[in-house]
N, C-alpha and C. Protein backbone atom coordinates (compact mmCIF):
# COMPACT_ATOMS: atom_id res chain seq x y z
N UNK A 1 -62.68 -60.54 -4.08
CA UNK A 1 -62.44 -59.83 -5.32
C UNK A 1 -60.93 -59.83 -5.59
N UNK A 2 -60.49 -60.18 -6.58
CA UNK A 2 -59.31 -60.14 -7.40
C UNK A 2 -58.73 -58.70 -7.39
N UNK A 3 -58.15 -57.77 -7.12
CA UNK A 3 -58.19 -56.66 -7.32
C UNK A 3 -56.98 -56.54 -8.36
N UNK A 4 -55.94 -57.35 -8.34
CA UNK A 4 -54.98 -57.42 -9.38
C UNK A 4 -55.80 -57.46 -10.80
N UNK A 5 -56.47 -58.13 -11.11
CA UNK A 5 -57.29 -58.93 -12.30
C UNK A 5 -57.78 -58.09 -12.47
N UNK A 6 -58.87 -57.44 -11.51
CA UNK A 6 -59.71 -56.60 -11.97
C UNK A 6 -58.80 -55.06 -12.44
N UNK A 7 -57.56 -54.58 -11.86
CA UNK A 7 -57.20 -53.62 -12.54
C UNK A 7 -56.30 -53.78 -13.51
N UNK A 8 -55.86 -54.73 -14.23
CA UNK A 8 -55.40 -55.59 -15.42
C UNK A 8 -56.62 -55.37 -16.52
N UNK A 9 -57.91 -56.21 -16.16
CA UNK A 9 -59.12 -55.88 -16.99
C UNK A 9 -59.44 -54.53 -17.62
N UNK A 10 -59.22 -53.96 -16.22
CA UNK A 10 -59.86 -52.27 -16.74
C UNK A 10 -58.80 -51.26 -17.06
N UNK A 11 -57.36 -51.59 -16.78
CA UNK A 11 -56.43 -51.21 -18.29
C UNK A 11 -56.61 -51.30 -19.25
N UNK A 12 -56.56 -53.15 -19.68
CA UNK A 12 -57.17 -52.84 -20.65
C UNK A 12 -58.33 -53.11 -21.70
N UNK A 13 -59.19 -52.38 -21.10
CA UNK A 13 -60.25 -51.84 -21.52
C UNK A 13 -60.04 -50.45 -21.58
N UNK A 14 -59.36 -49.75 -20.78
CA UNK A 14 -59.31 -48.10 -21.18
C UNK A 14 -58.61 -47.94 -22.50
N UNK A 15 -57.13 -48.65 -22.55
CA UNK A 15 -56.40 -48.29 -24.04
C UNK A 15 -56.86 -49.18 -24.71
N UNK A 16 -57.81 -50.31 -25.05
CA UNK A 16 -58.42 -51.19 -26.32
C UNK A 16 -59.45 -50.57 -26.98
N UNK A 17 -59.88 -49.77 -25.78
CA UNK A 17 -61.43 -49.58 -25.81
C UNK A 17 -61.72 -47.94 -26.07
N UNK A 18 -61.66 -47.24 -24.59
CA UNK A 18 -62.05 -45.91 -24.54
C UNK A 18 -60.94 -44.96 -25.23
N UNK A 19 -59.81 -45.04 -25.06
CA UNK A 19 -58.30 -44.28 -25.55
C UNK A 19 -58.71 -44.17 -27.20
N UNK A 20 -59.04 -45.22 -28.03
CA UNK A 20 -59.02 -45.05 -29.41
C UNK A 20 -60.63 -44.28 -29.90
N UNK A 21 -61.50 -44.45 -29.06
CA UNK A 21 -62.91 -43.74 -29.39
C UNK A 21 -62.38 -42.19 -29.10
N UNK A 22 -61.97 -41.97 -27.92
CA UNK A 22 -61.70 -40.60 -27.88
C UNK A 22 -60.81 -39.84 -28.37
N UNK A 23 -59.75 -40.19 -29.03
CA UNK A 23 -58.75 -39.80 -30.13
C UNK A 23 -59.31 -39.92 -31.27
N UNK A 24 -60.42 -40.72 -32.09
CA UNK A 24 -61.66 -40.35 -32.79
C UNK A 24 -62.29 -39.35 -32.71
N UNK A 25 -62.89 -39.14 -31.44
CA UNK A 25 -63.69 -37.82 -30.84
C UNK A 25 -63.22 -36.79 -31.22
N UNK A 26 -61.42 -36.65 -30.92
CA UNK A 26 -61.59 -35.12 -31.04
C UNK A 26 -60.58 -34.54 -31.72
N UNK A 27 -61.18 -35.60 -33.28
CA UNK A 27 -60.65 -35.40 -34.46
C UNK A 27 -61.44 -34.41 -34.98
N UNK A 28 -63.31 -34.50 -34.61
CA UNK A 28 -63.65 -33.71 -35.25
C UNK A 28 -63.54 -32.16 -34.96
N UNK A 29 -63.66 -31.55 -36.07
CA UNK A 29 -63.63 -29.93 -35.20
C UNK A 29 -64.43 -29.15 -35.22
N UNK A 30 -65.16 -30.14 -34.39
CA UNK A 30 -66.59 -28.97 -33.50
C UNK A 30 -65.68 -27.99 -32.98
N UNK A 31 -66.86 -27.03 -33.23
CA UNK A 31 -66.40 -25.83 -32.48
C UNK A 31 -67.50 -25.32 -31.87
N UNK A 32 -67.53 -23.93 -30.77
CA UNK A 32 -68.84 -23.65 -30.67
C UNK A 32 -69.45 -22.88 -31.93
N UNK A 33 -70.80 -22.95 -31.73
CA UNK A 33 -71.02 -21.73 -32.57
C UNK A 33 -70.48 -20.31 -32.56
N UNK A 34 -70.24 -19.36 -31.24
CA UNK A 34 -69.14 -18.30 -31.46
C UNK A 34 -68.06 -18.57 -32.22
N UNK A 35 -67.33 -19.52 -32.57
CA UNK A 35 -66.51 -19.69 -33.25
C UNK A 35 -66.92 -19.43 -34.76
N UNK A 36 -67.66 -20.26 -35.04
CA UNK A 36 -67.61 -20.89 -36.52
C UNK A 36 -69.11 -20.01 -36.75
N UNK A 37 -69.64 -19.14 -37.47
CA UNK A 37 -70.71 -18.80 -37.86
C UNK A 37 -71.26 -19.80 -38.71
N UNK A 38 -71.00 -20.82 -38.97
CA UNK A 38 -71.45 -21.60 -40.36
C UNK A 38 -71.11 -23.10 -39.59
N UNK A 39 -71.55 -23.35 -38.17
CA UNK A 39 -71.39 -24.51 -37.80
C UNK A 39 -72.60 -25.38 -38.06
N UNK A 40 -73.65 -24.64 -38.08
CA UNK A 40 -75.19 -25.68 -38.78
C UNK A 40 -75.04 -26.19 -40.49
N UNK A 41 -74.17 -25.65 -41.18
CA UNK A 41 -73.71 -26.62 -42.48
C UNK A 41 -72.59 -27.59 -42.57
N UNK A 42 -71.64 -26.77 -41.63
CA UNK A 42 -70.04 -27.78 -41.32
C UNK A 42 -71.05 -29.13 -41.30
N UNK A 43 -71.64 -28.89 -39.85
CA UNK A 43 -72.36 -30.38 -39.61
C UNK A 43 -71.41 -30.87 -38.79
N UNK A 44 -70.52 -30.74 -38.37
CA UNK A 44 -69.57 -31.16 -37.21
C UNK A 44 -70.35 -31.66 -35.83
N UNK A 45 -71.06 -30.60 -35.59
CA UNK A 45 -72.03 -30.78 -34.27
C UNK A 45 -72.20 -32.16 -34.13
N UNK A 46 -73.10 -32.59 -35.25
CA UNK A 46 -73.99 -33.73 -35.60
C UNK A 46 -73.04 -35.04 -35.28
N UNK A 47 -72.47 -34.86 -35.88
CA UNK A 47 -71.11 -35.84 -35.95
C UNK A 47 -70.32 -35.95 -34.45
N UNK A 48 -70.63 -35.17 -34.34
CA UNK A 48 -69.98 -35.62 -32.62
C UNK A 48 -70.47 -36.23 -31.69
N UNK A 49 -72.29 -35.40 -31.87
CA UNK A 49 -73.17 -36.53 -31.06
C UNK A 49 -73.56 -37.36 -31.25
């Protein structure tokens, strides 16, 4: 096994890949429901999962 290569690969794959989905993620602003009484119309929930 390459281990150089392989942790080259899975750099980047974390910032091409996972880094920009999750700075997506937690754009939205779910909140819990204690928070937000009106989180079943926001619709945020939905959108996250």
């Amino acid at each position: 096994m390459d281990t150089v290569r392989l942790s080259n690969n899975v750099s980047r794959l974390w910032d091409d890949e996972v880094v920009p989905r999750l700075a997506e993620y937690i754009r939205i602003p779910n909140t819990s429901p204690m928070f937000d009484p009106d989180w079943e119309v926001h619709g945020h929930m939905g959108a996250a999962v």
